[in-house]
Protein backbone atom coordinates (compact mmCIF):
# COMPACT_ATOMS: atom_id res chain seq x y z
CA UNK A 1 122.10 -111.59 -33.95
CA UNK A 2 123.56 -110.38 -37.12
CA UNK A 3 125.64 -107.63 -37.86
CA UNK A 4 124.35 -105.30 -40.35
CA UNK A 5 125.55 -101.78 -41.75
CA UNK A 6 123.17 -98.88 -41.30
CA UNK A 7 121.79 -98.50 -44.36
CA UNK A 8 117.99 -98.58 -45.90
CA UNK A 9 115.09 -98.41 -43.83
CA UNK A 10 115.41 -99.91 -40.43
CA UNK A 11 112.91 -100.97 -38.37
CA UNK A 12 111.59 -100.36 -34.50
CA UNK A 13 108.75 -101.45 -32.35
CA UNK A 14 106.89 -99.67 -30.12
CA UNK A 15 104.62 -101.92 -27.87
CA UNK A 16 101.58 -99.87 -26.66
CA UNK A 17 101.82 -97.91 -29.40
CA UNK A 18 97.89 -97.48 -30.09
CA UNK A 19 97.65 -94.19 -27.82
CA UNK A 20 99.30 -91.60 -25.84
CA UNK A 21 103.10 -91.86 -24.89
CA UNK A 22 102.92 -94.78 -27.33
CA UNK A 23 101.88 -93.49 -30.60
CA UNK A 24 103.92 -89.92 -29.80
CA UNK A 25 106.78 -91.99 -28.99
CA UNK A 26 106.04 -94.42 -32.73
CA UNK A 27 105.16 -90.70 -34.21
CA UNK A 28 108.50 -89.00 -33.56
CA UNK A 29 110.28 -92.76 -34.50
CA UNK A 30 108.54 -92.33 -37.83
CA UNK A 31 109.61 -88.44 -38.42
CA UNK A 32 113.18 -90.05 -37.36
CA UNK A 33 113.03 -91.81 -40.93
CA UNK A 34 111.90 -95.53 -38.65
CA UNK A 35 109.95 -98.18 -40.27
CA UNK A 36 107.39 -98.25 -36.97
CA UNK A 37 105.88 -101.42 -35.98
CA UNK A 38 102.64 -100.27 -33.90
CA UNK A 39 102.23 -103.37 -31.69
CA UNK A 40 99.01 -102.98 -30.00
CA UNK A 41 96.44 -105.25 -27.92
CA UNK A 42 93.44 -103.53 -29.06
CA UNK A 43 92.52 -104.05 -32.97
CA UNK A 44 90.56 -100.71 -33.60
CA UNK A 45 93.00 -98.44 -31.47
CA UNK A 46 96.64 -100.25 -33.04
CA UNK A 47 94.99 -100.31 -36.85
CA UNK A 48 93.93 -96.59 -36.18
CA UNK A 49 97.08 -95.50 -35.18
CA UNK A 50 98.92 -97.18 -37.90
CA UNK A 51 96.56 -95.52 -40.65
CA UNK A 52 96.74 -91.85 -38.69
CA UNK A 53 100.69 -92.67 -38.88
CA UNK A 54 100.76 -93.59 -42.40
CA UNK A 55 98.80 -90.85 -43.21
CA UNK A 56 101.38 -88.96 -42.09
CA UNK A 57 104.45 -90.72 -44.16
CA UNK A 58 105.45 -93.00 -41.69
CA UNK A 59 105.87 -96.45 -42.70
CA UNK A 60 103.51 -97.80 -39.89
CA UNK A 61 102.80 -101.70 -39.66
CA UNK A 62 99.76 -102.37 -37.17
CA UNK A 63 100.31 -106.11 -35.38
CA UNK A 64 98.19 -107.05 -32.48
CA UNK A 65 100.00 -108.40 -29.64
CA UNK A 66 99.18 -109.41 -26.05
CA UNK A 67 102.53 -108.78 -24.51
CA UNK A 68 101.61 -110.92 -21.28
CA UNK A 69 100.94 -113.97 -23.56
CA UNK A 70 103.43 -115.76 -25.20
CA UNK A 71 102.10 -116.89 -28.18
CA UNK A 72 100.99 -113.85 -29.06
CA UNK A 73 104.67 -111.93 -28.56
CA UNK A 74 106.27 -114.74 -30.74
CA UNK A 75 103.51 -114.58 -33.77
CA UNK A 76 105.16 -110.34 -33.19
CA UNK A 77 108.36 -112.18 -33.58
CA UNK A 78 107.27 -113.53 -37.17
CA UNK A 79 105.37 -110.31 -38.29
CA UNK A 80 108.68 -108.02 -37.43
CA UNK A 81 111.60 -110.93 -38.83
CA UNK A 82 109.44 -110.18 -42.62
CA UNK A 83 109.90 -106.71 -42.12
CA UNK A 84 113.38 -106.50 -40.97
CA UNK A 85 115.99 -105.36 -40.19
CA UNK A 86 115.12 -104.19 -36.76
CA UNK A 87 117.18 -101.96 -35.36
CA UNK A 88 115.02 -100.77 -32.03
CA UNK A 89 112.66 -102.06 -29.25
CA UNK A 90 110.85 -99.37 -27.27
CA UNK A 91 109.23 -101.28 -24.25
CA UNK A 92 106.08 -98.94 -23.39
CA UNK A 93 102.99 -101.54 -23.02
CA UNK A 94 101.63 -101.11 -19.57
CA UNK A 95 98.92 -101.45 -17.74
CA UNK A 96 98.23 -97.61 -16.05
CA UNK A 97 94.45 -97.15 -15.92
CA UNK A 98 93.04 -97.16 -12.75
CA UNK A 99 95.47 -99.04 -10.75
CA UNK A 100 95.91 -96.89 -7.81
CA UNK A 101 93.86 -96.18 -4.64
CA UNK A 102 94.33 -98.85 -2.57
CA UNK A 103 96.78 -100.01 0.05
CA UNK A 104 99.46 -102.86 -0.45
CA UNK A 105 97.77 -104.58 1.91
CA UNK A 106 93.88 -104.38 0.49
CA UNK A 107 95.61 -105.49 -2.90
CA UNK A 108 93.91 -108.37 -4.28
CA UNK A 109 96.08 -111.57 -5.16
CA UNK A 110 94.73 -111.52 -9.15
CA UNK A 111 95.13 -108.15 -9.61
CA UNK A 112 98.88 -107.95 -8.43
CA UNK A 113 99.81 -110.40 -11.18
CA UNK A 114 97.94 -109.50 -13.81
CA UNK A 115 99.86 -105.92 -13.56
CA UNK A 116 102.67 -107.83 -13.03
CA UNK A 117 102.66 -110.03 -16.06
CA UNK A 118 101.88 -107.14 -18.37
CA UNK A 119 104.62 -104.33 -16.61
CA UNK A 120 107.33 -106.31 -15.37
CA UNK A 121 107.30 -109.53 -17.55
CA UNK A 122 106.28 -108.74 -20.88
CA UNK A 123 109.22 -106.44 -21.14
CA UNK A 124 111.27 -109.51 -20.72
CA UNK A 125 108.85 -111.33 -22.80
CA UNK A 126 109.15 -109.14 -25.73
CA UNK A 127 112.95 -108.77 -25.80
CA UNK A 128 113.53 -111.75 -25.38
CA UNK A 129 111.81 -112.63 -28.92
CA UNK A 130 112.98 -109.81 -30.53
CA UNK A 131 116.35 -109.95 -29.40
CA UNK A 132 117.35 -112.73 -32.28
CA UNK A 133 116.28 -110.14 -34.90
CA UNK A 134 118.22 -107.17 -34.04
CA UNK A 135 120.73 -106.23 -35.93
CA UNK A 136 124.24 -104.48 -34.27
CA UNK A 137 124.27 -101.48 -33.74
CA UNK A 138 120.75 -102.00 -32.08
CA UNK A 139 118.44 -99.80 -29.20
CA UNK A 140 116.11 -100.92 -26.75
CA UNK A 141 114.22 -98.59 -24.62
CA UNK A 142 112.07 -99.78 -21.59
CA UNK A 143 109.78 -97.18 -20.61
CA UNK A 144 109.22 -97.22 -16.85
CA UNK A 145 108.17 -94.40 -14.33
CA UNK A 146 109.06 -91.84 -11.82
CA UNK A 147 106.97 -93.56 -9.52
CA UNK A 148 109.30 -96.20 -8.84
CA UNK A 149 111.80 -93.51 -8.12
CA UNK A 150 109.76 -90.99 -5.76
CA UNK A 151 107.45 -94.18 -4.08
CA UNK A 152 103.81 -92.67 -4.80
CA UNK A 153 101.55 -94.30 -2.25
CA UNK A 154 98.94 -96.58 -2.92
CA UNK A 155 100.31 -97.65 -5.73
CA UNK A 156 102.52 -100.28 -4.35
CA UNK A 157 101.94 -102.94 -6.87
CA UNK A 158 102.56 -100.42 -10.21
CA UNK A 159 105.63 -99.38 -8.26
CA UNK A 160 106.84 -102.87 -8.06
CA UNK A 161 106.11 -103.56 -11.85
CA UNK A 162 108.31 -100.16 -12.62
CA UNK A 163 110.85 -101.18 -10.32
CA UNK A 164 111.37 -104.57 -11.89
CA UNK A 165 111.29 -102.66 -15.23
CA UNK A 166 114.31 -100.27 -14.05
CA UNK A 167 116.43 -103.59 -12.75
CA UNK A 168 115.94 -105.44 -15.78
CA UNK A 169 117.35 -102.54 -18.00
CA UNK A 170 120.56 -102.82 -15.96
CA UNK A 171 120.86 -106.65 -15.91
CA UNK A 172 120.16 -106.39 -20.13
CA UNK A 173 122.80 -103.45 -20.50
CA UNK A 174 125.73 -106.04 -19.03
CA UNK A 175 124.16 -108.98 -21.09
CA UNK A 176 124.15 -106.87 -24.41
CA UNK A 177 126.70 -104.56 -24.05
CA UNK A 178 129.49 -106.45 -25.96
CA UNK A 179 126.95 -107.11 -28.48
CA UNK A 180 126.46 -104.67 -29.99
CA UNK A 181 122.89 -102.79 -28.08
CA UNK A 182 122.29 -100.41 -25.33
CA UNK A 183 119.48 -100.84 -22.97
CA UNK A 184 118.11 -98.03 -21.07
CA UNK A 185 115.07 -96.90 -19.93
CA UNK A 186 112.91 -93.47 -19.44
CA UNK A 187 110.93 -93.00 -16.55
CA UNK A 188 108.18 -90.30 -17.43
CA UNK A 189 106.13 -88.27 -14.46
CA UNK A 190 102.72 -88.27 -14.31
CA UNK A 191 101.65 -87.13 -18.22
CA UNK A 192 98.06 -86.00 -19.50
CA UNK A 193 96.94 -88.77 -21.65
CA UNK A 194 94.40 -91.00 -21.44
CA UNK A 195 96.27 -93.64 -19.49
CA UNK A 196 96.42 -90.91 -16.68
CA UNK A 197 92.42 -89.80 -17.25
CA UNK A 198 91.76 -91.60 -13.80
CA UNK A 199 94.43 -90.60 -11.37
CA UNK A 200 93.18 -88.33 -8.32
CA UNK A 201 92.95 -84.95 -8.57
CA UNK A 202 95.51 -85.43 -5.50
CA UNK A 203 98.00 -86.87 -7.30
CA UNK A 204 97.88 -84.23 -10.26
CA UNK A 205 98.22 -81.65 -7.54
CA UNK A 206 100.56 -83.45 -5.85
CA UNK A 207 102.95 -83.28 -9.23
CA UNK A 208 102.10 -79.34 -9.87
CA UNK A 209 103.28 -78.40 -6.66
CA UNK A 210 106.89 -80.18 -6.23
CA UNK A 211 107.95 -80.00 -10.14
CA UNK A 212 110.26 -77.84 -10.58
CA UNK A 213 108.32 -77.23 -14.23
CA UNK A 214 105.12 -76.78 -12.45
CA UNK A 215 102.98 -76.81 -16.27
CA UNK A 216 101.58 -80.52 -17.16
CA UNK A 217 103.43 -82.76 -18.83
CA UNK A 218 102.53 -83.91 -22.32
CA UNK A 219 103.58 -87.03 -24.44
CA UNK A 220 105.65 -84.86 -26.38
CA UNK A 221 107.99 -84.12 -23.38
CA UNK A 222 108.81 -87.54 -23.46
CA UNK A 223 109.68 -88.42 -27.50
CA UNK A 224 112.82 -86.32 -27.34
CA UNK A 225 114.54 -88.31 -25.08
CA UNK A 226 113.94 -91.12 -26.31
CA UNK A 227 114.81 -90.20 -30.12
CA UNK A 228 118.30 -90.03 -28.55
CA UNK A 229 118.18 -93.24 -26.85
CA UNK A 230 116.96 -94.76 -30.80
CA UNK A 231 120.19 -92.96 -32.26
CA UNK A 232 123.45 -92.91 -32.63
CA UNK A 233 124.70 -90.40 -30.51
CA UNK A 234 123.48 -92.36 -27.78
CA UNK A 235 125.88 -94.85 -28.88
CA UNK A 236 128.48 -95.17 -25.00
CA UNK A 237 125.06 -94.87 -22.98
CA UNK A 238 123.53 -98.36 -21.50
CA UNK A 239 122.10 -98.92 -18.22
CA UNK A 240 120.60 -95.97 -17.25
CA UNK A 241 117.64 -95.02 -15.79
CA UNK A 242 116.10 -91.02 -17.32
CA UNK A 243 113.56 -89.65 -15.12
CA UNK A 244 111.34 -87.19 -17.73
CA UNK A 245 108.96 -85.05 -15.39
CA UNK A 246 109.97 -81.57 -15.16
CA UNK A 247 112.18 -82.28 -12.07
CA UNK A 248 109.45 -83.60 -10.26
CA UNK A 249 112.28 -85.98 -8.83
CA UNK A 250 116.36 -85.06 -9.37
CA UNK A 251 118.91 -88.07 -8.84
């Protein structure tokens, strides 16, 4: 990893960045003067993104990339080192639709590690070949969730994938520490997107009543706090975990 002032146009990724807390979180990254590297699974939704983003100034890059598979994170790798330099990782890919209803124990084996290899790994995965091409001072920024934190039921196996998520930030914060990049992560509440489209009404109404911000939470709530965590104030902060959700849970 080299050390580089802080000059020009620097550049972060934002993995999942085709739709909802992604592309708000690659918007405000953009209005925060970031090249933004919308790395995407989906071809139509990452390209569309990008354009809508460049449209708006932003210097948007669309590359596909199927965070669980190898390959496909290190041809990222090679798409981001032309770019350069990168300066941030924002960790949001996830799979979120639809994963809930079911007991730990009706769970099926497939299922569990496909959500596993996509939440907990590619986190991992994707730092891990992006970490050779950030330059000091750098940010990364693993996006996990309040669910890990409060225990939702029936939800056991997106909890674990969270959980791992909040773990590895604090194993990564001692490993880069000295070198020059924090590692944190946000964990959002429950946010109207389309991600969230087909969660219970019970589990909405379950959020309304115990927030202490009873009114829905929108991707927007979410791009401030992590703005700091891409900046330099931010700078003495590693290893921590920032639940988002209108006190829905208070450490």
């Amino acid at each position: 990893m080299a050390e580089t002032p802080r000059t020009g146009v620097r550049t972060v990724v934002v993995t999942g960045a085709g739709r909802g807390l992604g592309l708000a979180m690659a918007r405000r990254a953009g209005a925060d003067g970031f090249r933004v590297v919308v790395a995407e699974l989906d071809r139509d939704t990452g390209g569309k993104a990008a354009a809508e983003l460049r449209a708006e100034g932003v210097d948007a890059h669309f590359v596909r990339c199927d965070v669980a598979d190898p390959a496909s994170v290190a041809d990222l790798a090679g798409a981001v080192r032309e770019l350069g330099p990168l300066y941030g990782l924002v960790n949001n890919a996830a799979l979120a639709n639809g994963v809930g209803g079911k007991e730990f124990w009706d769970i099926d084996v497939e299922v569990w590690d496909r959500l596993m290899a996509v939440n907990a790994r590619s986190p991992w995965l994707v730092s891990k070949a992006l970490y050779p091409l950030l330059t000091a001072p750098g940010r990364i920024v693993n996006i996990a969730s309040d669910a890990a934190l409060y225990g939702s039921p029936r939800l056991s196996h997106y909890i674990a994938s969270k959980g791992a998520v909040i773990a590895l930030t604090r194993a990564m914060a001692r490993e880069l520490g000295d070198k020059g990049v924090t590692v944190n992560a946000v964990a959002p509440g429950l946010t109207e997107c389309e991600a969230t489209e087909s969660v219970p009404a019970e589990r909405h109404d379950l959020y309304r009543a115990n927030r202490a911000i009873s009114r829905p939470q929108q991707p927007d709530d979410l791009t401030g706090i992590v703005s700091y965590l891409l900046g330099e104030e931010s700078r003495y902060l590693t290893g921590q975990v920032i639940a988002v959700n209108g006190g829905f849970t208070m450490n």
